[in-house]
Each structure stands twice: as C-alpha cells, then as structure tokens.
PDB file of N, CA and C in Angstrom:
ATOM      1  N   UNK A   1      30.047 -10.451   5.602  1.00  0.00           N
ATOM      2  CA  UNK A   1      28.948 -11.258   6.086  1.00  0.00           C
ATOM      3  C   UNK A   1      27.748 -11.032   5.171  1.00  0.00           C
ATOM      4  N   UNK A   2      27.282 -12.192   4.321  1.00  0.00           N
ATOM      5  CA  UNK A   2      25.923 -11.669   3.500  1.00  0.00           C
ATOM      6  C   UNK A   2      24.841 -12.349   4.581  1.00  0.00           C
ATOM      7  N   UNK A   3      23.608 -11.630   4.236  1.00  0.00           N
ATOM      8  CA  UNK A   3      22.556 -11.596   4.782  1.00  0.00           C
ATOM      9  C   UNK A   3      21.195 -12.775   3.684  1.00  0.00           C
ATOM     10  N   UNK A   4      20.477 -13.556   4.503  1.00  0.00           N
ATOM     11  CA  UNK A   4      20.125 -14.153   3.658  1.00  0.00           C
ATOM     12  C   UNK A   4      18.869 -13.875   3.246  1.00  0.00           C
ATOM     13  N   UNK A   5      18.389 -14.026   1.847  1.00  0.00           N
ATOM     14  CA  UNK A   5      17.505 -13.991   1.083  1.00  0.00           C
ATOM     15  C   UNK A   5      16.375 -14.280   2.185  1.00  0.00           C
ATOM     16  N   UNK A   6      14.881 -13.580   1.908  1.00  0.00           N
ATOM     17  CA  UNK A   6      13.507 -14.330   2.885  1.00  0.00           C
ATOM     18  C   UNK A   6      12.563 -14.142   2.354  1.00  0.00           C
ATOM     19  N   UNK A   7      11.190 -14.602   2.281  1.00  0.00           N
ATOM     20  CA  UNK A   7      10.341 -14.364   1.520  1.00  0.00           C
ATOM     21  C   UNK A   7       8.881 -14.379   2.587  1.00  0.00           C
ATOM     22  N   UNK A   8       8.092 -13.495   1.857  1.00  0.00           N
ATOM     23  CA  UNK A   8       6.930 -13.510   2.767  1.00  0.00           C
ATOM     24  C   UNK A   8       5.343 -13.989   1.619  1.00  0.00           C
ATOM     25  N   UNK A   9       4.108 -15.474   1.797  1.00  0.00           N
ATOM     26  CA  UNK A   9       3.810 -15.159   0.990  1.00  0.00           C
ATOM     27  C   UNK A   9       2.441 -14.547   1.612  1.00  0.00           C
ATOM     28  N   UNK A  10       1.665 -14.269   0.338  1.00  0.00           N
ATOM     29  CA  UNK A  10       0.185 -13.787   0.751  1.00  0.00           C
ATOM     30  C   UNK A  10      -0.913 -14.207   0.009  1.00  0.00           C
ATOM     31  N   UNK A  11      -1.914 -14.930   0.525  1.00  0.00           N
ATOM     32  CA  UNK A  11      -3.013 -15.100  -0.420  1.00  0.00           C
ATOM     33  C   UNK A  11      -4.314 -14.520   0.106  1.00  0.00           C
ATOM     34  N   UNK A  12      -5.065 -14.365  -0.542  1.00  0.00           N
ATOM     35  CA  UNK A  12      -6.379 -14.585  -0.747  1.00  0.00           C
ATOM     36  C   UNK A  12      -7.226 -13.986  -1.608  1.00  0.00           C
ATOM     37  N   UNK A  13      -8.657 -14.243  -1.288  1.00  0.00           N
ATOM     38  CA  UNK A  13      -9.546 -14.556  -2.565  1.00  0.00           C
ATOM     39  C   UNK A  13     -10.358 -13.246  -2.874  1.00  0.00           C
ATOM     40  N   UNK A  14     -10.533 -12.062  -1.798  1.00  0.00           N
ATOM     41  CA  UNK A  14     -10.282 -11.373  -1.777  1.00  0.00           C
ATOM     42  C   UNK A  14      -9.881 -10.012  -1.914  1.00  0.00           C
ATOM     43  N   UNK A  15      -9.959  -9.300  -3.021  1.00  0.00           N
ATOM     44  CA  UNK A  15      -8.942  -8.454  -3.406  1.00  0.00           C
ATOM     45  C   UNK A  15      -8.280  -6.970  -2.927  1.00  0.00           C
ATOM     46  N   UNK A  16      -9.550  -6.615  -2.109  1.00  0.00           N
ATOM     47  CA  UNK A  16      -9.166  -5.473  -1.044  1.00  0.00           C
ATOM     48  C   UNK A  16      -8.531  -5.871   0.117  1.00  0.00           C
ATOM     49  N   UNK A  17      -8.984  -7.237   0.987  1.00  0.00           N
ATOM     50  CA  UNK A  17      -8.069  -7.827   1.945  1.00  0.00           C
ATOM     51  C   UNK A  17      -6.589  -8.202   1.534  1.00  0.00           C
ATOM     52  N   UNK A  18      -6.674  -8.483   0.352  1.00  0.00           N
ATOM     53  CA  UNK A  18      -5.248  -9.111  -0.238  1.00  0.00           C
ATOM     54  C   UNK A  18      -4.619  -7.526  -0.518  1.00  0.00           C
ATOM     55  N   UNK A  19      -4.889  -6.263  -0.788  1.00  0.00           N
ATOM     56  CA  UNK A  19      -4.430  -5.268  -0.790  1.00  0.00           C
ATOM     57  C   UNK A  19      -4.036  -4.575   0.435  1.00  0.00           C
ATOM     58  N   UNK A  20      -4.784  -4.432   1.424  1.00  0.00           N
ATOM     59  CA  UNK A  20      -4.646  -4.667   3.074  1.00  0.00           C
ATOM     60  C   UNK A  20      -3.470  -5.668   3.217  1.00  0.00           C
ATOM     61  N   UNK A  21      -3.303  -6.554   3.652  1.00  0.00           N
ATOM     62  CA  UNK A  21      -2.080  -7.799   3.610  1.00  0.00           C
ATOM     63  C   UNK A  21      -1.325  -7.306   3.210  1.00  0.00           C
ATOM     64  N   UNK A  22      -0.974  -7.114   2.250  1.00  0.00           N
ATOM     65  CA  UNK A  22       0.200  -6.636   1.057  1.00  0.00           C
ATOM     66  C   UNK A  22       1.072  -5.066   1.851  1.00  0.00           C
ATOM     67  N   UNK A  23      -0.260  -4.319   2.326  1.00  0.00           N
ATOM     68  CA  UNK A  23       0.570  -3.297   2.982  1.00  0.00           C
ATOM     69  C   UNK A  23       0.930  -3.208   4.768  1.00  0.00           C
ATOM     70  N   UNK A  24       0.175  -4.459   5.125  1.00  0.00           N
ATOM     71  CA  UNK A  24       0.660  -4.110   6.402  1.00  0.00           C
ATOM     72  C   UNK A  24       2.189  -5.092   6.225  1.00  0.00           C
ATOM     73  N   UNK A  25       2.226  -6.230   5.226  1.00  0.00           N
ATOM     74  CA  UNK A  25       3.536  -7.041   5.419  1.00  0.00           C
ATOM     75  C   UNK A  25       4.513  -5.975   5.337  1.00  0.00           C
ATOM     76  N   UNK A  26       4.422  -4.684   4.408  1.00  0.00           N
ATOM     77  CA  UNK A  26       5.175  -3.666   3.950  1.00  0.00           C
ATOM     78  C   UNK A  26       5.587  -2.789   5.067  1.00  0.00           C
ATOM     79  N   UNK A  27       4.769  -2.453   5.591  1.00  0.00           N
ATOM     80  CA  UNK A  27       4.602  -1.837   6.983  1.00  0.00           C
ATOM     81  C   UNK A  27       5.991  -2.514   7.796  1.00  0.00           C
ATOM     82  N   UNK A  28       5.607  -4.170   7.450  1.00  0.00           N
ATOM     83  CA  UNK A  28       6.435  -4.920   8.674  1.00  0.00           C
ATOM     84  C   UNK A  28       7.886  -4.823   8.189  1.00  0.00           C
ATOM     85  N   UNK A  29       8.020  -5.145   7.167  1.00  0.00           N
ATOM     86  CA  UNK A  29       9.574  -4.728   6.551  1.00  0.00           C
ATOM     87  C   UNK A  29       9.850  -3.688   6.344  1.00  0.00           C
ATOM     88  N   UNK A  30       9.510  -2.620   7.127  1.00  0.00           N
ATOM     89  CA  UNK A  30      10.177  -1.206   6.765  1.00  0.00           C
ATOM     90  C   UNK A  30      11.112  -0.824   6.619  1.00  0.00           C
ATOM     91  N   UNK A  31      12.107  -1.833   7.744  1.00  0.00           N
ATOM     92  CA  UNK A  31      13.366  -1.502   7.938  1.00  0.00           C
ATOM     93  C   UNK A  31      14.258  -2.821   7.097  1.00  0.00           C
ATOM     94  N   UNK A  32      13.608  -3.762   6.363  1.00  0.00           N
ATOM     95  CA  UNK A  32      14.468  -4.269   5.673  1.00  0.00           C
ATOM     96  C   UNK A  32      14.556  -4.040   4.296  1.00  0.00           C
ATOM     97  N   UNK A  33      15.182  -4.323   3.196  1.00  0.00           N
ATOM     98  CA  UNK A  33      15.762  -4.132   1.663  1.00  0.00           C
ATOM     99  C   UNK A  33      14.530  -5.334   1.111  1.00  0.00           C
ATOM    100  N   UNK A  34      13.411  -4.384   0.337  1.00  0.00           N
ATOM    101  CA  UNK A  34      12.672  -4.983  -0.269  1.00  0.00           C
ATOM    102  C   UNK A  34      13.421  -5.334  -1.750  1.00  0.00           C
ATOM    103  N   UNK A  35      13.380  -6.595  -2.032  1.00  0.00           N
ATOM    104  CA  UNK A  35      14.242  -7.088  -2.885  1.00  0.00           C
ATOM    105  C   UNK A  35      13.345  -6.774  -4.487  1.00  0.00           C
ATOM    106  N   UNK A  36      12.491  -7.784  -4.253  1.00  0.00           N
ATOM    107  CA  UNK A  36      11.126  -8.202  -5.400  1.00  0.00           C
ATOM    108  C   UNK A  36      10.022  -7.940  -5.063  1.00  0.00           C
ATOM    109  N   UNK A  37       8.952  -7.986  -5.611  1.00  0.00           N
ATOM    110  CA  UNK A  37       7.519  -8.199  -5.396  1.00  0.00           C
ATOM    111  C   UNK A  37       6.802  -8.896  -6.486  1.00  0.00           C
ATOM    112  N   UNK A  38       6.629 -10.544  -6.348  1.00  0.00           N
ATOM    113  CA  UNK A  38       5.939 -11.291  -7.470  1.00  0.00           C
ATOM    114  C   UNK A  38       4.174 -11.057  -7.221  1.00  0.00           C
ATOM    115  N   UNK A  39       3.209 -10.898  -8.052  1.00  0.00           N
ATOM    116  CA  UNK A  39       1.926 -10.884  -8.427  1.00  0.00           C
ATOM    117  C   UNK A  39       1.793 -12.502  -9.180  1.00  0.00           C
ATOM    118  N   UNK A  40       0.229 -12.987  -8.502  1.00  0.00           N
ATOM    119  CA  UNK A  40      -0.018 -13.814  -9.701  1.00  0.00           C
ATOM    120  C   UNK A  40      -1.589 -13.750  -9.221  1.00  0.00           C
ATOM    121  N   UNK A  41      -2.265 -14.223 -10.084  1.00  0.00           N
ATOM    122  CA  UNK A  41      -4.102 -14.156 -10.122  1.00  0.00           C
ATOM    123  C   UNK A  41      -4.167 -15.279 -10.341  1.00  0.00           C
ATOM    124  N   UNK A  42      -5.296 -16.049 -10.138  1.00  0.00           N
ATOM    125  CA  UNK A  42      -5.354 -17.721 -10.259  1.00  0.00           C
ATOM    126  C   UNK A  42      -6.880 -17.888 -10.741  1.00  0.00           C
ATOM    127  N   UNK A  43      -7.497 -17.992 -11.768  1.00  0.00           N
ATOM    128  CA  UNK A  43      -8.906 -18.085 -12.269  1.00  0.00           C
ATOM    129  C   UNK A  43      -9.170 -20.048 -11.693  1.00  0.00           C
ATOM    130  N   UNK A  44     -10.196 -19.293 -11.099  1.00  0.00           N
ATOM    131  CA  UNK A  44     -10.610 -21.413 -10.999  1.00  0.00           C
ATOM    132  C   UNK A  44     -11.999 -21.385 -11.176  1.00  0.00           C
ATOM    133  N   UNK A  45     -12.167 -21.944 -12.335  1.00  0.00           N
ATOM    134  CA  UNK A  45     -13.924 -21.834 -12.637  1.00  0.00           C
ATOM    135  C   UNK A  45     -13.855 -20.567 -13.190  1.00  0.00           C
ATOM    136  N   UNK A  46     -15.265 -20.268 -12.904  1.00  0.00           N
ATOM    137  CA  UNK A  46     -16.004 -18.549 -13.196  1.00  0.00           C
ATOM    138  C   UNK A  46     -16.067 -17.901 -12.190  1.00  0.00           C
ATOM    139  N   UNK A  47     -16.406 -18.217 -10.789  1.00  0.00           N
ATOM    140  CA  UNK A  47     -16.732 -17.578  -9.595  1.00  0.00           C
ATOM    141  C   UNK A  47     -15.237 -17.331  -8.504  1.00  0.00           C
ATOM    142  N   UNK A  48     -14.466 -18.590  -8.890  1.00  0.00           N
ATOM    143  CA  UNK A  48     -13.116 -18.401  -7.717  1.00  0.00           C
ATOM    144  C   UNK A  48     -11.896 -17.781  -8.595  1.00  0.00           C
ATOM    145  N   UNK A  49     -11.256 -16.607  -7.533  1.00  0.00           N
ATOM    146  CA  UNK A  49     -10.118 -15.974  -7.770  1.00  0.00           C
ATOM    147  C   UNK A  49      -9.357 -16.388  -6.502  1.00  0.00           C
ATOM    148  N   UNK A  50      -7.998 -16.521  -6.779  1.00  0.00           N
ATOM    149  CA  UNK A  50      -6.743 -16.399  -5.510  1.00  0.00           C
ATOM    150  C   UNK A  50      -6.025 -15.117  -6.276  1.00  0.00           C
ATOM    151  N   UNK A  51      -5.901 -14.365  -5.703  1.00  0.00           N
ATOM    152  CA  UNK A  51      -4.318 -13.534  -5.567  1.00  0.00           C
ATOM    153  C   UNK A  51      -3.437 -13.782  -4.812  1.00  0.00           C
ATOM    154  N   UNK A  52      -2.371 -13.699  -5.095  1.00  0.00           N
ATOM    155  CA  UNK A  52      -0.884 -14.265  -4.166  1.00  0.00           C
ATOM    156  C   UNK A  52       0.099 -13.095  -4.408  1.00  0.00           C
ATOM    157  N   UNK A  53       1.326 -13.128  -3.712  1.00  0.00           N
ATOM    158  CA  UNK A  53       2.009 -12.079  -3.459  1.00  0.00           C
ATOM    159  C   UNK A  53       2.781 -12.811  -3.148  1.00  0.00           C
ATOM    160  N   UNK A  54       4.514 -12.949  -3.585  1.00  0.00           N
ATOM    161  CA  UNK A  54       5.262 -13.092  -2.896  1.00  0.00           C
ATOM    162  C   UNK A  54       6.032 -12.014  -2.867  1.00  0.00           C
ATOM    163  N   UNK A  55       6.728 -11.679  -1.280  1.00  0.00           N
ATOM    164  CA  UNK A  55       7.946 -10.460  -1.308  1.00  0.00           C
ATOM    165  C   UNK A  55       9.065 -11.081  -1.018  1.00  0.00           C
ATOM    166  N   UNK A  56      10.043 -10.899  -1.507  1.00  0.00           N
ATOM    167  CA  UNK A  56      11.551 -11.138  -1.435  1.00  0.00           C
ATOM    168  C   UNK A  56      11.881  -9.879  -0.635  1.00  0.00           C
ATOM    169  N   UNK A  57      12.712 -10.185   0.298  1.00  0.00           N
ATOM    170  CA  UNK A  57      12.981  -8.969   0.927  1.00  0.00           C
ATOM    171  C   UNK A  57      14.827  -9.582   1.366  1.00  0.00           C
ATOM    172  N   UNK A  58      15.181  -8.829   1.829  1.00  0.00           N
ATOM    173  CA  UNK A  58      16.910  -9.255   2.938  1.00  0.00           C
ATOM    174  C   UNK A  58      16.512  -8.102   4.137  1.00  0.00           C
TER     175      UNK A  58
END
C-alpha cells in the first residue's frame, strides 16, 4: 500500500512570522516523513518581500 505524496504551503511577508509558520507546520507533522522543504523569496519593487515554503511530507 503506498501512501500519498502532500504538501503544505506557507507565505508571508514577514520573515520572523514566516519562521514561526514554518515551525509550528513542523511541529504538526511530527509524526509524518518529511519528504522536501522548498524556499523561495519574491522581491516586488523595493519595499515588498513574500517568502514561501513549501513542505512535501507522506
């Protein structure tokens, strides 16, 4: 029986809340097989940042 692939994402603008986020989702999958962890930063203008997070987990 395989188990299927899931993903959790996370944004915001942020970067200590988006660090917060990041560990309570971690928190929440404790008990599952963290697969991946994608990073990306998003420059818009001079003043706006997004950080995003996706986790792959099973």
């Amino acid at each position: 029986m395989t188990q299927a692939t899931q993903v959790v994402t996370i944004q915001n603008n942020d970067i200590v809340q988006f660090e917060h986020d990041i560990n309570n989702a971690l928190l929440d999958l404790s008990e599952c097989l963290v697969v991946d962890i994608k990073y990306n930063t998003l420059y818009i203008g001079e003043h706006t940042v997004i950080h995003s997070a996706l986790i792959i987990y099973k």
